[in-house]
C-alpha atoms as a PDB file:
ATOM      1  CA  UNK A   1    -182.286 -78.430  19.006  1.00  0.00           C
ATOM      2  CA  UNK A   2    -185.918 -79.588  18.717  1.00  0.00           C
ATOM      3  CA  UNK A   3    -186.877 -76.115  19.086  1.00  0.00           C
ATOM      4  CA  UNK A   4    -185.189 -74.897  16.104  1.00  0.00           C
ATOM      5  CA  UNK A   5    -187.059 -78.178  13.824  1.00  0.00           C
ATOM      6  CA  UNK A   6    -189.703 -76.954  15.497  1.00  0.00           C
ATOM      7  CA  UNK A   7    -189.703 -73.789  13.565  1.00  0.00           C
ATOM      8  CA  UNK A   8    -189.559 -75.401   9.728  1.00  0.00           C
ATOM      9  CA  UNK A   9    -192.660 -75.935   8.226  1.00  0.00           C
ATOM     10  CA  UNK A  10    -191.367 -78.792   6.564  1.00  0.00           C
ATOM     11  CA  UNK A  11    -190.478 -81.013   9.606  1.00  0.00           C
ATOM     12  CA  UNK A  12    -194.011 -80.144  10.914  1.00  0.00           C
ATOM     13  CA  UNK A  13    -195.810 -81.451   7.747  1.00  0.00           C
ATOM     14  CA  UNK A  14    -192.921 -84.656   7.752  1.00  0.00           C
ATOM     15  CA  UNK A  15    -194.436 -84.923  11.318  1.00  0.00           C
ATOM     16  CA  UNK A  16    -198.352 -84.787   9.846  1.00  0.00           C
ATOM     17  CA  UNK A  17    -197.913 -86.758   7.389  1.00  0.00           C
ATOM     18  CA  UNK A  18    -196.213 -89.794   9.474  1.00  0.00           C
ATOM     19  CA  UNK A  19    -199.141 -89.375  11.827  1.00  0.00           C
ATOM     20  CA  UNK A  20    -201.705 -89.836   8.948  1.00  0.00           C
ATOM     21  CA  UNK A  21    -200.239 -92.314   7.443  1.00  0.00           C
ATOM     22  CA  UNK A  22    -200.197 -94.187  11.125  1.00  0.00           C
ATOM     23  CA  UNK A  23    -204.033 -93.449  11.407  1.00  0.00           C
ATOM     24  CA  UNK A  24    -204.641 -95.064   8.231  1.00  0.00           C
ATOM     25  CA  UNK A  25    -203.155 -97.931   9.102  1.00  0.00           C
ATOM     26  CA  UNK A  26    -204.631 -98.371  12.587  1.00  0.00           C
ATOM     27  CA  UNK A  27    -208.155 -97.774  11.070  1.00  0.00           C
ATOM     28  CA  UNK A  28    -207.422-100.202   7.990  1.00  0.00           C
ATOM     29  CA  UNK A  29    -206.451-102.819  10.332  1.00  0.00           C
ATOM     30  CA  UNK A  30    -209.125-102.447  12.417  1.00  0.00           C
ATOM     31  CA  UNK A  31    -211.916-102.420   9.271  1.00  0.00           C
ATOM     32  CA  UNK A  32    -210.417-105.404   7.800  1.00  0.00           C
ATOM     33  CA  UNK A  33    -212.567-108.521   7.645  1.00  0.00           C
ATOM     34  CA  UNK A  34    -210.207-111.276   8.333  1.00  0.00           C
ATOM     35  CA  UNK A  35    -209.565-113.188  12.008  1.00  0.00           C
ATOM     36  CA  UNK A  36    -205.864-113.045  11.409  1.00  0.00           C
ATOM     37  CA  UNK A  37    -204.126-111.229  14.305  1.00  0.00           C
ATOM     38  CA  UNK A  38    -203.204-107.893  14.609  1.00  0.00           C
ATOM     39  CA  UNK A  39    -199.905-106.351  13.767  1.00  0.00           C
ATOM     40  CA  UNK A  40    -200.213-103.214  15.985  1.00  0.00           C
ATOM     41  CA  UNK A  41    -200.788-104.575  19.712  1.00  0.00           C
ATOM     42  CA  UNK A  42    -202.985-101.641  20.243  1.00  0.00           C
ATOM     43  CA  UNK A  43    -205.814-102.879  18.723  1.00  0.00           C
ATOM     44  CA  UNK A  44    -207.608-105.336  20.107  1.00  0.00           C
ATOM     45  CA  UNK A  45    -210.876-108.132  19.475  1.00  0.00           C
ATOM     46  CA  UNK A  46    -212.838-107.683  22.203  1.00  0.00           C
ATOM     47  CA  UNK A  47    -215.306-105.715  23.241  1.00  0.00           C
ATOM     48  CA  UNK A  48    -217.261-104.700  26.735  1.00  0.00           C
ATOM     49  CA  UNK A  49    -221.103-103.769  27.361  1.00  0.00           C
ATOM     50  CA  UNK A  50    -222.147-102.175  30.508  1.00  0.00           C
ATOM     51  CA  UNK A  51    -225.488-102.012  32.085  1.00  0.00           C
ATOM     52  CA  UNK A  52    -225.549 -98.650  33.741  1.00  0.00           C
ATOM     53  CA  UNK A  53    -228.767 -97.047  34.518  1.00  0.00           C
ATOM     54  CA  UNK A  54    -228.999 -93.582  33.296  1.00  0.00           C
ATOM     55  CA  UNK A  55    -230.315 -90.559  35.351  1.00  0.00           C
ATOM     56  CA  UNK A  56    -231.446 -87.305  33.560  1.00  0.00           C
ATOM     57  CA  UNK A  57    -231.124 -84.340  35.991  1.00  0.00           C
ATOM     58  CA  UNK A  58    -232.634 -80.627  34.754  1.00  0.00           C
ATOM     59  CA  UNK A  59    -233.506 -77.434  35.956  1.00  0.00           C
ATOM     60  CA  UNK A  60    -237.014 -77.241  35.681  1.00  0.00           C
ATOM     61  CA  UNK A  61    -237.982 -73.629  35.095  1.00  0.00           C
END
């Protein structure tokens, strides 16, 4: 059954267009400047630094 929506172009842009529209919204939310809290519980407030040292290794030819 999915297989044959599957096939129509139309469900497949119905499909991209849902999955825009759901990116803008998770980037909008994310770019806004307010504290309030978020409506999508994926996106959070905090944030993480690491202090990893980096090592370069090359072939030296």
């Amino acid at each position: 059954m999915i297989d044959q929506w599957l096939q129509h172009k139309w469900f497949l842009r119905f499909i991209a267009l849902a999955l825009a529209v759901l990116l803008y919204l998770m980037v909008a939310e994310t770019s806004s400047s307010n504290n309030a809290s978020s409506a999508l519980p994926i996106v959070g407030q905090s944030s993480m630094t690491l202090d990893v040292p980096v090592e370069v290794f090359f072939d030296d030819f």
